[in-house]
N, C-alpha and C. Protein backbone atom coordinates (compact mmCIF):
# COMPACT_ATOMS: atom_id res chain seq x y z
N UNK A 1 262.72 201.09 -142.00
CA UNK A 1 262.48 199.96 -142.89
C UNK A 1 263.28 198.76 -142.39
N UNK A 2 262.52 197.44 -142.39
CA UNK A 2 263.14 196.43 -141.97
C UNK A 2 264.28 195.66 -142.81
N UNK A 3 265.36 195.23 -142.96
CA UNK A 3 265.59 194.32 -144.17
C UNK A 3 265.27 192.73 -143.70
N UNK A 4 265.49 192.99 -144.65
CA UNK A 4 265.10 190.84 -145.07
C UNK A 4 265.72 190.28 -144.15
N UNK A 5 266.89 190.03 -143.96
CA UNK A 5 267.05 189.55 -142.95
C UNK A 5 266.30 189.41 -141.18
N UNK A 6 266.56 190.83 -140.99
CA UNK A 6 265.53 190.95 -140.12
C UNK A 6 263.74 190.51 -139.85
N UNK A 7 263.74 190.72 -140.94
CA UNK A 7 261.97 190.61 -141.17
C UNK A 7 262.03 188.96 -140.92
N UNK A 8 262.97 188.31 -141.57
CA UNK A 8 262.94 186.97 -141.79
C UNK A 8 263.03 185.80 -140.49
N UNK A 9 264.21 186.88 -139.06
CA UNK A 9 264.41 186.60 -138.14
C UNK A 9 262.96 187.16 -137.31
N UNK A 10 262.38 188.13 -137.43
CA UNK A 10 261.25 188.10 -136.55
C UNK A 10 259.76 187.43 -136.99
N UNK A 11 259.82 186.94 -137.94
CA UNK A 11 258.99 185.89 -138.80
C UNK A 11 259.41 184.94 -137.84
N UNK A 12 260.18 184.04 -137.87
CA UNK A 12 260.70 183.13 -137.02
C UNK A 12 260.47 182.91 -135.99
N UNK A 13 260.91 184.29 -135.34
CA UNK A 13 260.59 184.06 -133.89
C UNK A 13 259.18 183.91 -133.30
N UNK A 14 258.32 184.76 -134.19
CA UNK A 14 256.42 184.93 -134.48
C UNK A 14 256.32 183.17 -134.30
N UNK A 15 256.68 183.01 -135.41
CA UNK A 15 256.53 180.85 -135.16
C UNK A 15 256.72 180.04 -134.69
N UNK A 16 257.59 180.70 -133.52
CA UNK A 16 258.03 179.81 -132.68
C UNK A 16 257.47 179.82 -131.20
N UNK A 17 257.28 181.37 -131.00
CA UNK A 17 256.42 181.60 -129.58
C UNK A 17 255.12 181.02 -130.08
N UNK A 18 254.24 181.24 -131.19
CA UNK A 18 253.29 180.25 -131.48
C UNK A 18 253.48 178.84 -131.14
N UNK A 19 254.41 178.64 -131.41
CA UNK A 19 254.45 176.88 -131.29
C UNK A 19 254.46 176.94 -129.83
N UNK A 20 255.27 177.27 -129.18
CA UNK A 20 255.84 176.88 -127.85
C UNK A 20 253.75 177.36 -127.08
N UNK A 21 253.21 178.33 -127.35
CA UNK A 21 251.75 178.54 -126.80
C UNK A 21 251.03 177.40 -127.01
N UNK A 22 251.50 176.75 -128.43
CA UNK A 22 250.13 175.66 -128.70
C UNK A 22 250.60 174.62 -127.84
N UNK A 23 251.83 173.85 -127.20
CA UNK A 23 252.44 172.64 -127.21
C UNK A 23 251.57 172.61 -125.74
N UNK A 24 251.61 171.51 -125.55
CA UNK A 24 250.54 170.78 -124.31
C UNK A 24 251.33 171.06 -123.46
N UNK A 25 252.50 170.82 -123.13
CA UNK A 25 252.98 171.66 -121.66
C UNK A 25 252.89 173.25 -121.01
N UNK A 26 252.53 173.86 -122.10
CA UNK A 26 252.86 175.62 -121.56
C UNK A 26 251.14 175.33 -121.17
N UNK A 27 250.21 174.86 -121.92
CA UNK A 27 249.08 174.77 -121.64
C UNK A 27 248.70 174.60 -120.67
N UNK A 28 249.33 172.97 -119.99
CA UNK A 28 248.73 172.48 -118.53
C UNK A 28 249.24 173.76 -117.40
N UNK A 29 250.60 174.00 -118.20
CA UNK A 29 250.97 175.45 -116.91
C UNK A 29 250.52 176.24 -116.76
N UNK A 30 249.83 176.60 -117.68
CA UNK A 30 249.06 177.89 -117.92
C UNK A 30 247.68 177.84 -117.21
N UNK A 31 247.44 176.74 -117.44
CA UNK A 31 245.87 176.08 -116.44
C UNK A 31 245.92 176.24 -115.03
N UNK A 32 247.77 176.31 -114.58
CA UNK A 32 247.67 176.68 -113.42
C UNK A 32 247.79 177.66 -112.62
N UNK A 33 247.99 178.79 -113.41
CA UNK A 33 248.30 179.96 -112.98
C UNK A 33 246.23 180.44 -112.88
N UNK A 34 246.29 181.31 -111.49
CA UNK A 34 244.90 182.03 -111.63
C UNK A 34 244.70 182.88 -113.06
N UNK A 35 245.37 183.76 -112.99
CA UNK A 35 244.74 184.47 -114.32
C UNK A 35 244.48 184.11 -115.36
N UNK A 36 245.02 182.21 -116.16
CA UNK A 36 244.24 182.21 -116.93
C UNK A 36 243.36 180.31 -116.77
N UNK A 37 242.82 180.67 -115.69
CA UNK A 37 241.63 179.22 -115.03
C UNK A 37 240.70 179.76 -115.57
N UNK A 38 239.76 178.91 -116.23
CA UNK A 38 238.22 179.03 -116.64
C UNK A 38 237.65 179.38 -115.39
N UNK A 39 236.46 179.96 -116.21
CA UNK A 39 235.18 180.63 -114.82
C UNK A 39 234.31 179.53 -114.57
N UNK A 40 233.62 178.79 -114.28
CA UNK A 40 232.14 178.41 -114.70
C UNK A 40 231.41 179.23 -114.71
N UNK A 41 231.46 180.38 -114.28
CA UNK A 41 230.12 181.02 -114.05
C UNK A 41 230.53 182.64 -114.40
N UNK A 42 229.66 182.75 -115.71
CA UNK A 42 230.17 184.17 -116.46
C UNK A 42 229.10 185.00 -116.50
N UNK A 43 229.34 185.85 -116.59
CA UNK A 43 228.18 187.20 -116.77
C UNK A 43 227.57 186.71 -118.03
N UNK A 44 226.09 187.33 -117.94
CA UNK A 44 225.39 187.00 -119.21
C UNK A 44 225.63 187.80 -120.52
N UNK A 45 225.90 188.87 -120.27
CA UNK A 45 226.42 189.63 -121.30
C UNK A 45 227.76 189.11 -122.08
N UNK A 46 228.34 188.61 -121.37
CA UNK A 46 229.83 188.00 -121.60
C UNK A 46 229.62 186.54 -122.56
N UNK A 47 228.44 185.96 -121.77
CA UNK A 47 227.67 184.62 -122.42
C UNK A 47 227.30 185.02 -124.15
N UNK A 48 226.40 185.96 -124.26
CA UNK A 48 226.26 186.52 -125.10
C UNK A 48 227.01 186.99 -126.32
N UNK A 49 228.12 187.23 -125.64
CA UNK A 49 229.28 187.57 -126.62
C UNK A 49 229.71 186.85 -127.30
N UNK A 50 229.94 185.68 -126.50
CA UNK A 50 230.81 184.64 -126.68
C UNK A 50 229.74 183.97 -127.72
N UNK A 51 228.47 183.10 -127.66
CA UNK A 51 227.67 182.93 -128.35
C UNK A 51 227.75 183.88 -129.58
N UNK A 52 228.17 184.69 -129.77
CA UNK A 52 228.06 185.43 -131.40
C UNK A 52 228.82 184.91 -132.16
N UNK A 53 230.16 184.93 -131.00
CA UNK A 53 231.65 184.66 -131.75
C UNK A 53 231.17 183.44 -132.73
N UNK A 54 230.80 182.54 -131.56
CA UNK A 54 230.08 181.03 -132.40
C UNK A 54 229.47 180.92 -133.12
N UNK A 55 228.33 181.71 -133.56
CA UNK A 55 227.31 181.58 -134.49
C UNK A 55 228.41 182.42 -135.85
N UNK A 56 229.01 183.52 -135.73
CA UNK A 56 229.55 184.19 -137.04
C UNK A 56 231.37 183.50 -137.42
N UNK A 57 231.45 182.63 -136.18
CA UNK A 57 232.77 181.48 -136.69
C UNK A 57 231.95 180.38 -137.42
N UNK A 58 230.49 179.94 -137.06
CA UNK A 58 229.95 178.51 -138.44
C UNK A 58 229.55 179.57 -139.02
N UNK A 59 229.62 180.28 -139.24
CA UNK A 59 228.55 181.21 -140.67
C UNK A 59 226.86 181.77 -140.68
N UNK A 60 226.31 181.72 -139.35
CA UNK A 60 225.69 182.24 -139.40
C UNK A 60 224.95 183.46 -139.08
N UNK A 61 223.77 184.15 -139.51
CA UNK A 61 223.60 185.53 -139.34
C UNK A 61 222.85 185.92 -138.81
N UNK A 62 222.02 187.27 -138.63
CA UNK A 62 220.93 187.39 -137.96
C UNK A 62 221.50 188.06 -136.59
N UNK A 63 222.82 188.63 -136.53
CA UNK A 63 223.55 189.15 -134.98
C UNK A 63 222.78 191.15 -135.01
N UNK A 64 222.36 191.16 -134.07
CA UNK A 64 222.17 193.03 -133.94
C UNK A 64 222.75 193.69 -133.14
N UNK A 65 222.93 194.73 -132.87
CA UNK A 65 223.48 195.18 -131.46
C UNK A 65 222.14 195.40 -130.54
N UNK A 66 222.71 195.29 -129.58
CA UNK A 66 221.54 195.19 -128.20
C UNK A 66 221.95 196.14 -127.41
């Protein structure tokens, strides 16, 4: 079992590696490392996926498995 304190210190720290991921510098660095550069050119199945995410993040329905 955690106590409060603790819980309270790894709460913290949760918010802070968040922050430091969102801030525009770890970003541009991150753009430069290969493993995480965009593709242009993705598998269609992968296309597919991604397209769901989108349609059931605005709310809409109509997804099946294929």
């Amino acid at each position: 079992m955690m106590t409060r304190n603790k819980l309270e210190k790894t709460e913290r720290l949760a918010a802070e590696v968040r922050r430091q991921f969102g801030a525009e510098a770890t970003t541009r660095f991150l753009r430069t490392l290969p493993a995480f550069r965009t593709e242009l050119d993705i598998p269609d199945r992968l296309e597919q996926l991604l397209k769901h995410l989108d349609r059931v993040e605005f709310g809409e329905a109509g997804w099946r498995r294929q």
